[in-house]
Protein backbone atom coordinates (compact mmCIF):
# COMPACT_ATOMS: atom_id res chain seq x y z
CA UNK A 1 77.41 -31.73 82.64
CA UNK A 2 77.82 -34.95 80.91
CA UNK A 3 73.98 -35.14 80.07
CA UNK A 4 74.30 -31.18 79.01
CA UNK A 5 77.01 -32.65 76.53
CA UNK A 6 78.43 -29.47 76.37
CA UNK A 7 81.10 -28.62 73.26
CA UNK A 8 83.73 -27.12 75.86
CA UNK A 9 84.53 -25.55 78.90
CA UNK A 10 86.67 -23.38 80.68
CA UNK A 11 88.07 -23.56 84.35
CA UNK A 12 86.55 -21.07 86.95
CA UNK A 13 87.84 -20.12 90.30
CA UNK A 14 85.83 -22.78 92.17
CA UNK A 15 87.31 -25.98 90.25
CA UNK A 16 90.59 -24.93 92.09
CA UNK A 17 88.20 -25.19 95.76
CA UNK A 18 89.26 -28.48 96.79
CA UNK A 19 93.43 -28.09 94.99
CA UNK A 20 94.47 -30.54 92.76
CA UNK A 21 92.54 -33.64 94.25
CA UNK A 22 89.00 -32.08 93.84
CA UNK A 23 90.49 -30.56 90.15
CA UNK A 24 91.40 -33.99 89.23
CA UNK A 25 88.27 -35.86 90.41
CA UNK A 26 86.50 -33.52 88.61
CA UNK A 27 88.55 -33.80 85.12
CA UNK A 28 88.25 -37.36 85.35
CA UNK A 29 84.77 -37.94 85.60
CA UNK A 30 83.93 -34.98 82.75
CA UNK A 31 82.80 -36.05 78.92
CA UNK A 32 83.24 -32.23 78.20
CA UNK A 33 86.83 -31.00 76.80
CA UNK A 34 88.11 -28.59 79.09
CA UNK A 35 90.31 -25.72 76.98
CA UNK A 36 92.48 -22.84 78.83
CA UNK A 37 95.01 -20.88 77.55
CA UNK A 38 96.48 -18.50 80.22
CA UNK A 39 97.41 -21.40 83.68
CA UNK A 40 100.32 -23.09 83.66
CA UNK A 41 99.89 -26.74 85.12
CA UNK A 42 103.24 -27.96 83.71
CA UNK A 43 103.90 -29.00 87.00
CA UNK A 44 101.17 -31.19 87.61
CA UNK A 45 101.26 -33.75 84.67
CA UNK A 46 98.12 -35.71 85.56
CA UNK A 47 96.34 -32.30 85.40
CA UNK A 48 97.77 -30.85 82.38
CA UNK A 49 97.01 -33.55 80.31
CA UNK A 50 93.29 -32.75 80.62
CA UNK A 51 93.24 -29.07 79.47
CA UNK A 52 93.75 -28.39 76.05
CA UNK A 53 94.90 -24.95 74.92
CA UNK A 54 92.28 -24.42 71.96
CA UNK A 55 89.39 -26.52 70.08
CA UNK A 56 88.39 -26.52 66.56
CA UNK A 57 84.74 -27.56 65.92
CA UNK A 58 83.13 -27.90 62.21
CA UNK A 59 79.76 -25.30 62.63
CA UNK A 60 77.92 -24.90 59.47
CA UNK A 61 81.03 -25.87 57.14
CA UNK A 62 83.15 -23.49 59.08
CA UNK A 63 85.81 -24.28 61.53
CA UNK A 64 85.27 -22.43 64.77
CA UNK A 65 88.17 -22.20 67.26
CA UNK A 66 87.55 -22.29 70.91
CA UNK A 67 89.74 -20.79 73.45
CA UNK A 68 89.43 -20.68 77.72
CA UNK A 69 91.12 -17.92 80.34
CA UNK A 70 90.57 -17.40 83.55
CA UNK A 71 90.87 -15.08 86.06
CA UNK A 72 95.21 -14.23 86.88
CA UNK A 73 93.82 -13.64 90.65
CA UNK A 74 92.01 -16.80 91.05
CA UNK A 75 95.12 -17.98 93.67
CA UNK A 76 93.95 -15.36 96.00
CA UNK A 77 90.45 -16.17 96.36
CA UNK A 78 90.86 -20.04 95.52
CA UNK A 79 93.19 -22.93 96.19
CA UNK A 80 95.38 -23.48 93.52
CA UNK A 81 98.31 -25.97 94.08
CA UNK A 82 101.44 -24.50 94.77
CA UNK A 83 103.08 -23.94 91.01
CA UNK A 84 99.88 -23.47 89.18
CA UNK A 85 100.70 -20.26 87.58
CA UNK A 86 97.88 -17.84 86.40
CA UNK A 87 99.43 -16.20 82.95
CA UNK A 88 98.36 -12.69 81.94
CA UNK A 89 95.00 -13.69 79.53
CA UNK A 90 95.81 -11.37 77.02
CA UNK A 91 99.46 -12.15 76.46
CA UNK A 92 98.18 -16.03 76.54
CA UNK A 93 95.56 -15.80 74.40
CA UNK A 94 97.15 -13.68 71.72
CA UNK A 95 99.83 -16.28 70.46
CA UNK A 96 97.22 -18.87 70.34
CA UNK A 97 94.39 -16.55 68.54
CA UNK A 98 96.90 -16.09 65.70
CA UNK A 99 98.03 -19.83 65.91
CA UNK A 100 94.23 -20.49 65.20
CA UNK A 101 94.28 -17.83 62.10
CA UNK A 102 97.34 -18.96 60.69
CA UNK A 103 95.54 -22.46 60.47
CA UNK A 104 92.60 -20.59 58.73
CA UNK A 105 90.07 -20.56 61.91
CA UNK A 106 89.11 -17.31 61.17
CA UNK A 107 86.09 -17.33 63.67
CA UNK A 108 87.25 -17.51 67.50
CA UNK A 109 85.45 -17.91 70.65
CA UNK A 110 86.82 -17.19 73.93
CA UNK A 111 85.74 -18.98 77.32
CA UNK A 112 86.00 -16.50 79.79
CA UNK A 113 85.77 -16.66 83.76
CA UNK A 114 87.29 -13.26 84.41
CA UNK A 115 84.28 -11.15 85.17
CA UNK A 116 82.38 -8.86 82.65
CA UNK A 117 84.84 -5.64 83.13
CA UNK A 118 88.28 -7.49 82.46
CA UNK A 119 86.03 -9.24 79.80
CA UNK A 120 85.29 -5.76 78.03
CA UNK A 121 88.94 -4.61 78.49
CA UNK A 122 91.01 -7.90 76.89
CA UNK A 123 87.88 -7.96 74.49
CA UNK A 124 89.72 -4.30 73.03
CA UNK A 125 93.05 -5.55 73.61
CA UNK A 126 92.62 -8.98 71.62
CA UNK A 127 93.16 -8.91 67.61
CA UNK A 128 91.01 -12.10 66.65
CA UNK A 129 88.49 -13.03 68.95
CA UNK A 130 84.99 -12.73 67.94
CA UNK A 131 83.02 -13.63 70.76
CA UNK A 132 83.71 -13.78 74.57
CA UNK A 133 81.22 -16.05 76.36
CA UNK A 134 82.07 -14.71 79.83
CA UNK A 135 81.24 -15.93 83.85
CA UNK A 136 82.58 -14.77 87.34
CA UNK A 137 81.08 -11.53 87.60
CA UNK A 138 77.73 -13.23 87.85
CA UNK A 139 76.46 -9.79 84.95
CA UNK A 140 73.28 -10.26 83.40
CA UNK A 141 73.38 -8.56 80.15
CA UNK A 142 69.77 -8.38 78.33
CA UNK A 143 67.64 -6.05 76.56
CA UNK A 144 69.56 -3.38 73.81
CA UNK A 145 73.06 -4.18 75.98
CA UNK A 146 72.62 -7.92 74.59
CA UNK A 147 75.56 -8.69 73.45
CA UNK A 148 77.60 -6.03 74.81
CA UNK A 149 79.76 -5.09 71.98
CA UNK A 150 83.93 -3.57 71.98
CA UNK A 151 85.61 -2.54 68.91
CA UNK A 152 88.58 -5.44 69.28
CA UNK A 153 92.46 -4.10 68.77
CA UNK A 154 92.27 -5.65 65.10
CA UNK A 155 89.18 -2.61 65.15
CA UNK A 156 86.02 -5.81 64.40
CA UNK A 157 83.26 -5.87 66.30
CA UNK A 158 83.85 -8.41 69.69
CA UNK A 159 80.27 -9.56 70.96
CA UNK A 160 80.56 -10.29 74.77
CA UNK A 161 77.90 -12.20 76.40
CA UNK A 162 76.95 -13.64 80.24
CA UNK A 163 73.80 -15.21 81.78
CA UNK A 164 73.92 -14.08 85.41
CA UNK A 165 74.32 -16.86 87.58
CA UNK A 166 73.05 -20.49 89.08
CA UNK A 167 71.65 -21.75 85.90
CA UNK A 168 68.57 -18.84 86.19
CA UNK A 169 69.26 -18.13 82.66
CA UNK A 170 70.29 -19.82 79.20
CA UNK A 171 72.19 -17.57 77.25
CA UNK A 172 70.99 -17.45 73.26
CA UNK A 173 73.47 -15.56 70.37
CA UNK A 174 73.15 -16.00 66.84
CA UNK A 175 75.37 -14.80 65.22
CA UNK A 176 76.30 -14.15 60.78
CA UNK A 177 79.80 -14.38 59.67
CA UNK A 178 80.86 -12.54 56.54
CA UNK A 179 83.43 -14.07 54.32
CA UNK A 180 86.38 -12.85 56.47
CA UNK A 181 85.27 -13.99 59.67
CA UNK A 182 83.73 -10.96 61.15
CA UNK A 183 80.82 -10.50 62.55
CA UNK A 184 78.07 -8.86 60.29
CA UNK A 185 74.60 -9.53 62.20
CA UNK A 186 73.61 -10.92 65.42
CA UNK A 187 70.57 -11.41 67.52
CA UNK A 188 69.44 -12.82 70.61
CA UNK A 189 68.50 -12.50 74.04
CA UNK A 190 68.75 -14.75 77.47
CA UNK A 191 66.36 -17.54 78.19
CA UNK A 192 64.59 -16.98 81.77
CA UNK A 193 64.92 -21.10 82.98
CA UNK A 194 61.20 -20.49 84.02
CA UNK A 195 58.88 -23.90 85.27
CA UNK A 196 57.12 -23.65 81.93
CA UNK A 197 60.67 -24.20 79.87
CA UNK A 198 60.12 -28.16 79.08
CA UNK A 199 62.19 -30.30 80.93
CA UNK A 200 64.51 -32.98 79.16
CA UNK A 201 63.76 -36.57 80.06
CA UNK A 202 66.60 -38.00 80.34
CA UNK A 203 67.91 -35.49 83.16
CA UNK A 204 64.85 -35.11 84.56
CA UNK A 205 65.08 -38.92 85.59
CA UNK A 206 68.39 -38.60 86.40
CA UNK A 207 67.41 -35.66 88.78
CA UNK A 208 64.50 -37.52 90.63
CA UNK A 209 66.34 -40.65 90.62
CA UNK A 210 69.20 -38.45 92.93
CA UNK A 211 66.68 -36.45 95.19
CA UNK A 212 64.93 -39.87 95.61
CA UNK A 213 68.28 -40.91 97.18
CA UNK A 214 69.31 -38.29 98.63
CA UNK A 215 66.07 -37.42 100.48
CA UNK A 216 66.34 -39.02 103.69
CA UNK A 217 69.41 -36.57 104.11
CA UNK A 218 68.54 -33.08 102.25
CA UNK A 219 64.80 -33.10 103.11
CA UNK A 220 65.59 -33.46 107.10
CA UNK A 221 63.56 -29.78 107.94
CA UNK A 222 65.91 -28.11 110.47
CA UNK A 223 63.71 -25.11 111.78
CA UNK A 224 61.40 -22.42 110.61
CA UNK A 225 62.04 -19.11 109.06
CA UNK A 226 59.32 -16.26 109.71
CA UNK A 227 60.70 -13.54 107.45
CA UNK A 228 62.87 -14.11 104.43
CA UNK A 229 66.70 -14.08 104.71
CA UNK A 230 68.59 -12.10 102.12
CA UNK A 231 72.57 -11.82 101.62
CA UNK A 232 74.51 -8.96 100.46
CA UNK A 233 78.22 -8.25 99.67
CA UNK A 234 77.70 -4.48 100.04
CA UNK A 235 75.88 -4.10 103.09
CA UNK A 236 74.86 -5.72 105.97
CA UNK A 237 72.63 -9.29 105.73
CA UNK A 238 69.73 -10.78 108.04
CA UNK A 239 71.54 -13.81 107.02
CA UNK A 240 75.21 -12.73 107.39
CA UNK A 241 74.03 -12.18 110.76
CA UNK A 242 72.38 -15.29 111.20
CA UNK A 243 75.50 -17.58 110.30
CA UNK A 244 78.10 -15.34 112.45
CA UNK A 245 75.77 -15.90 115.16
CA UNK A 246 75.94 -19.51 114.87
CA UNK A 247 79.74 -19.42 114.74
CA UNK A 248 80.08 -17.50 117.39
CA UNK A 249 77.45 -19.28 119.76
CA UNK A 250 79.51 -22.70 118.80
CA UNK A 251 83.16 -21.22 119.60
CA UNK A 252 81.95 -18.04 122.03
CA UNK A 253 82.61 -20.65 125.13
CA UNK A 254 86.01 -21.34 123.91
CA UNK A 255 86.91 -17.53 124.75
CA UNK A 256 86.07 -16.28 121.02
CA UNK A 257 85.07 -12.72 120.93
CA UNK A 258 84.26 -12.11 117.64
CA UNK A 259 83.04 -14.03 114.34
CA UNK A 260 83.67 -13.25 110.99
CA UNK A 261 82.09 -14.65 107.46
CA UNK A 262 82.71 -13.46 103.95
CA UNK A 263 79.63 -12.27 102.33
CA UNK A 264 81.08 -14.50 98.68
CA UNK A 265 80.29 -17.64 100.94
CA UNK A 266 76.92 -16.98 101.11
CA UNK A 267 75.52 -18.66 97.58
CA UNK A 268 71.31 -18.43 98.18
CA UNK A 269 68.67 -16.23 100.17
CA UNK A 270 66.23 -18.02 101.98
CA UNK A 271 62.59 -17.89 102.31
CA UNK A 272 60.20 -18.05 104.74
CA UNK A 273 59.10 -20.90 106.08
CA UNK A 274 60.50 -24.71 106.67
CA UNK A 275 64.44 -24.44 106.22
CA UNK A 276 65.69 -28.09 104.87
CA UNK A 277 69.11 -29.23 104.84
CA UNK A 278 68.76 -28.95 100.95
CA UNK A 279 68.44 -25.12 101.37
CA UNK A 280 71.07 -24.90 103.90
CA UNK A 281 73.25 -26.61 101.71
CA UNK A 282 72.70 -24.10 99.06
CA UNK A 283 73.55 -21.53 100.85
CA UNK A 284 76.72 -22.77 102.52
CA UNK A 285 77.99 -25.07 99.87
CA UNK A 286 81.49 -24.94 100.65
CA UNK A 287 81.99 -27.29 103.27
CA UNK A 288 84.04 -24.55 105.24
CA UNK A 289 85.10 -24.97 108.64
CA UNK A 290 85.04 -22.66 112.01
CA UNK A 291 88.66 -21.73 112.23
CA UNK A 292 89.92 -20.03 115.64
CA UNK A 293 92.82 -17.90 116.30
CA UNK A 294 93.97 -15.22 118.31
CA UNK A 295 95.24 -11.61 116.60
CA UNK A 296 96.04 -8.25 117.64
CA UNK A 297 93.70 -5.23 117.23
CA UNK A 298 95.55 -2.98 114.81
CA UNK A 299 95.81 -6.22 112.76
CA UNK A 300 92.29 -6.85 113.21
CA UNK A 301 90.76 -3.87 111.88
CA UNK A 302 92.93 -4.35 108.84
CA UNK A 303 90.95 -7.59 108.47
CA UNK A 304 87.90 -5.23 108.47
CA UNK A 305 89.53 -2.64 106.26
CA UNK A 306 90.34 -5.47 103.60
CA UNK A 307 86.45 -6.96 103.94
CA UNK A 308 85.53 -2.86 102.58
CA UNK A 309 88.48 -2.93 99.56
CA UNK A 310 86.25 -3.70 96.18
CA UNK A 311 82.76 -2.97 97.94
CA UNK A 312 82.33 -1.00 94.46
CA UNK A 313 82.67 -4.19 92.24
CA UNK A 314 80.63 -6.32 94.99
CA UNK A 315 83.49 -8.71 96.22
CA UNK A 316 82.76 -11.86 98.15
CA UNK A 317 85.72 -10.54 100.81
CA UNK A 318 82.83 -7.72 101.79
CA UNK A 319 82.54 -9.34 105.87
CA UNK A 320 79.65 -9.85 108.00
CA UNK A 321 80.15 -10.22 111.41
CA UNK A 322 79.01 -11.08 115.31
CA UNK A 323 80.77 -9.52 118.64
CA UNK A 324 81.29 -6.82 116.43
CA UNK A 325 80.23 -3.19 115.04
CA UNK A 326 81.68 -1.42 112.09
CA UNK A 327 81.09 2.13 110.84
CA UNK A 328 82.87 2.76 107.43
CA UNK A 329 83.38 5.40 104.93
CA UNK A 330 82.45 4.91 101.25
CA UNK A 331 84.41 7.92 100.43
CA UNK A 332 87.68 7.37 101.80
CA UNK A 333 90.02 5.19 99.63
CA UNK A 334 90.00 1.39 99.63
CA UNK A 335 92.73 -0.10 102.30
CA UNK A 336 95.65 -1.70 100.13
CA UNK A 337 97.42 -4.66 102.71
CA UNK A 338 100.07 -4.45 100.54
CA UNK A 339 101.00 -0.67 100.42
CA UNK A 340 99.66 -0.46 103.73
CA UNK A 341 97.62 2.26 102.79
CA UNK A 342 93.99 3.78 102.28
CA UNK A 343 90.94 2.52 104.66
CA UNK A 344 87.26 3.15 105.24
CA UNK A 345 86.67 1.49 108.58
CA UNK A 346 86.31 5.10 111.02
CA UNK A 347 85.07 2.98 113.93
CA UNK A 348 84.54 -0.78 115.15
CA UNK A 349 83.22 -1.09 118.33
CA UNK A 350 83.62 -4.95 120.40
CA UNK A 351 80.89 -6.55 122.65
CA UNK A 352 82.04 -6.38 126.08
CA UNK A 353 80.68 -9.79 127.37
CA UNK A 354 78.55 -7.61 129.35
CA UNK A 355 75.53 -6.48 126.88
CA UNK A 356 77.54 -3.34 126.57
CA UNK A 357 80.31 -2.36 123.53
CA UNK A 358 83.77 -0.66 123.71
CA UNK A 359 85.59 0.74 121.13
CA UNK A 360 88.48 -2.06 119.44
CA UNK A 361 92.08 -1.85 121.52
CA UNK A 362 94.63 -1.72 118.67
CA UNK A 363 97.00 -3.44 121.52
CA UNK A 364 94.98 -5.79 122.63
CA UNK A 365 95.27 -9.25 121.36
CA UNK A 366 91.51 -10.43 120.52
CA UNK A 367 90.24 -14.40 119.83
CA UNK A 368 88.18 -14.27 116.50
CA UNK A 369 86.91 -17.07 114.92
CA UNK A 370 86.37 -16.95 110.85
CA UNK A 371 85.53 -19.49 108.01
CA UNK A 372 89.34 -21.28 107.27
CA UNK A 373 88.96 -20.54 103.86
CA UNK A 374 89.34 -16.58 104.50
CA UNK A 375 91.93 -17.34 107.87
CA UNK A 376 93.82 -19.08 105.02
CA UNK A 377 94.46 -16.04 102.57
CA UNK A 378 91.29 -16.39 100.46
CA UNK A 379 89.41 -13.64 98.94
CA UNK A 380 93.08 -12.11 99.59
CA UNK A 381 92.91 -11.96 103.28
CA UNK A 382 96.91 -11.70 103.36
CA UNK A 383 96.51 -10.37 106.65
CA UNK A 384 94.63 -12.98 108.15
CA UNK A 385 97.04 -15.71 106.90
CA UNK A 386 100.26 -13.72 107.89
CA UNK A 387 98.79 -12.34 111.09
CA UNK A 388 96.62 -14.55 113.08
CA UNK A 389 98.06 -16.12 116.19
CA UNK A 390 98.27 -19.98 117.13
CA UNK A 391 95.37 -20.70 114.66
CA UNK A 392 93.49 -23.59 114.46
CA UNK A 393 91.77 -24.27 111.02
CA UNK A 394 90.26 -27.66 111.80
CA UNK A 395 86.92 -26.64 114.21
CA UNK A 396 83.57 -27.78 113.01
CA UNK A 397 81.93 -27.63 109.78
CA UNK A 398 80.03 -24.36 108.97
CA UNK A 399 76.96 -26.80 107.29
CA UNK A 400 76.65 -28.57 111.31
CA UNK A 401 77.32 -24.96 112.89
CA UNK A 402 74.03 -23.49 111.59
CA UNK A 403 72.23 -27.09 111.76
CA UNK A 404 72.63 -27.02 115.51
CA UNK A 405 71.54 -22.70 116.05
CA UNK A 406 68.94 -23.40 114.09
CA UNK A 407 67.65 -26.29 115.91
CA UNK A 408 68.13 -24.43 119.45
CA UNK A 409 66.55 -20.98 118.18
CA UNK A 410 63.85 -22.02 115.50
CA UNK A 411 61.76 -20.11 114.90
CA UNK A 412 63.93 -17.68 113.29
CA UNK A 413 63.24 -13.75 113.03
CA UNK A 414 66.10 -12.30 111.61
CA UNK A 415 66.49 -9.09 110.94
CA UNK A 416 69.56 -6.06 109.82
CA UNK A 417 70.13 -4.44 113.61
CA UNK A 418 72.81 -2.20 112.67
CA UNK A 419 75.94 -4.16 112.85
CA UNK A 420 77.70 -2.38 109.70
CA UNK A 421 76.46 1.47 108.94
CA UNK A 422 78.12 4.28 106.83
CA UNK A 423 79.18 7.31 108.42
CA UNK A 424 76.35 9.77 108.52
């Protein structure tokens, strides 16, 4: 990022991965000013002195405030600190917006990671921001929808903008400014990062300088893949599949019945042929651990209700899953934990450690294993944090899990067998 000498940034979900240690490593190694309105780190002082709650920058003889928010709900599927507070983004940014005008910044970006929809609604609820440039959601907005534009409460045009995801595109807005600060003409579209977009020097040496070091480790080969491995977070995956396996072949002797992975963890697809540790690492890249615990049935198929909750909007909590068979309902309304009410799931079935299945005992206590960042509340699995019995979140890294299936079962065939359906 240093290289990219970026004019700002805002904080996303994942800088809050590792807590405060990760957050802080990260702030102190960054060149880039970091702005947010809407968290509180008051309580952190070595972290708070790194975000700033707006930027001016001179473009074009124009001052040009810059403002960051980021998603309220970030604690549930991050690690925050205890006492990082996640403000409402449009009560946060409002003050500040008209802060910014009262100084005379009369043109106002906003830093978003909130997604595209919450983008589009505080876009209409905002009086002074001209532009959101927006992340989270992972939307790709091209063609005529490029920039997606909302009439703003101050009724002025609010261009909202996002690139998709993993660097695949460069987003590219120009935008006109009449005398008052709105918006008169804009144009632009997304840049594909294609192998023909010139490379810059000095990064590209910093690049192969790294892979040149790095080799020995991310270019071990750990197996072959015949047919290509996609993920999903609305269905079932050849590679959801694959990783449950491996968690459940690694902790299955230990007693473990079932294995469970959120679909957000998975980060790449891979193709066929030689699978390095560089891919691997791409698609778990994480560093999650195999956590173990024990939890009753009726609790478990709440964990399975919870995975089906924001299917809609393509949620990382969406599971997949080994020692296990789920038939769910689209139509029925999502399961709140909470309220303790809706649900999808209409059947789960359990392998019987004897080839065959049997439907899920709500009485019986069952030992699951899971990824420790979803055993420990993330994505919002409440239920898993509150409900699992005698866990133990410290079991083997997910990265070595897969290493050692794929060594013992390469080559790999993977394919969807039926694991999650719809009812018919």
């Amino acid at each position: 990022m240093n290289l990219l000498d970026y004019d700002a940034m805002t904080l996303g979900n994942h800088e809050f991965d590792k807590g405060n240690e990760g957050m802080k490593k990260f702030l102190t190694g960054l060149d880039t000013p970091v702005v947010n309105t809407n968290i509180d780190f008051s309580r952190y002082p070595d972290i708070d002195g790194f975000i700033q709650p707006y930027l001016i920058k001179w473009v074009d003889g124009r001052r040009v405030g810059i403002v960051g928010s980021t998603l309220p709900s970030t604690p549930t599927i991050s690690s925050p600190a205890p006492g990082v507070v996640f403000n409402d983004v449009v009560d946060s940014v409002q003050p500040v917006v008209d802060e910014l005008e009262a100084m005379g910044v009369d043109v106002i970006i906003m830093l978003s990671h909130n997604g595209f929809m919450n983008d589009k609604e505080a876009a209409a609820s905002l009086d002074g921001v001209d532009i959101v440039v927006g992340g989270h959601s992972h939307t790709f907005i091209t063609g005529d929808d490029y920039p997606a534009v909302v009439e703003s409460a101050g009724e002025e045009p609010v261009l909202i903008v996002q690139a998709n995801e993993y660097n695949k595109y460069l987003g590219n807005l120009t935008v006109v400014f009449d005398e008052e600060g709105v918006a008169s003409s804009w144009w632009g579209s997304p840049i594909k990062m294609t192998a023909d977009v010139p490379s810059d020097s000095v990064i590209q040496s910093y690049v192969d300088a790294k892979n040149v070091e790095l080799a020995p480790f991310t270019g071990k080969v750990l197996g072959t893949v015949k047919s290509e491995l996609i993920r999903s977070r609305t269905e079932e995956s050849n590679i959801g599949n694959l990783i449950a396996d491996a968690m459940l072949e690694e902790v299955g002797p230990f007693g473990v019945q079932v294995a469970l992975t959120n679909a957000g963890g998975i980060r790449a697809d891979v193709g066929a042929g030689e699978l390095t540790m560089q891919g691997l690492m791409e698609v778990l890249p994480f560093g999650n651990l195999v956590a173990t615990f024990e939890i009753k049935g009726s609790d478990l198929w709440q964990v399975f209700d919870h995975g089906l909750s924001q299917v809609e909007e393509g949620a990382g909590r969406f599971l997949q899953m080994a020692g296990a068979k789920m038939v769910w309902d689209p139509s029925k309304p999502a399961f709140d934990y909470a309220a303790q009410t809706g649900g999808r799931v209409t059947e789960v079935m359990i392998a019987d450690g004897r080839g065959g299945w049997e439907p899920l005992d709500p009485n019986r206590i069952y030992k699951v294993a899971a990824n420790n960042y979803i055993r420990g509340g993330g994505d919002d699995f409440q239920v898993l944090k509150e409900k699992a019995i005698d866990p133990y979140d410290a079991g083997p890294l997910d990265l070595d899990v897969v290493t050692r299936f794929m060594k013992k079962h390469s080559p790999i065939d993977y394919e969807v067998e039926g694991r999650i359906t719809t009812v018919k």
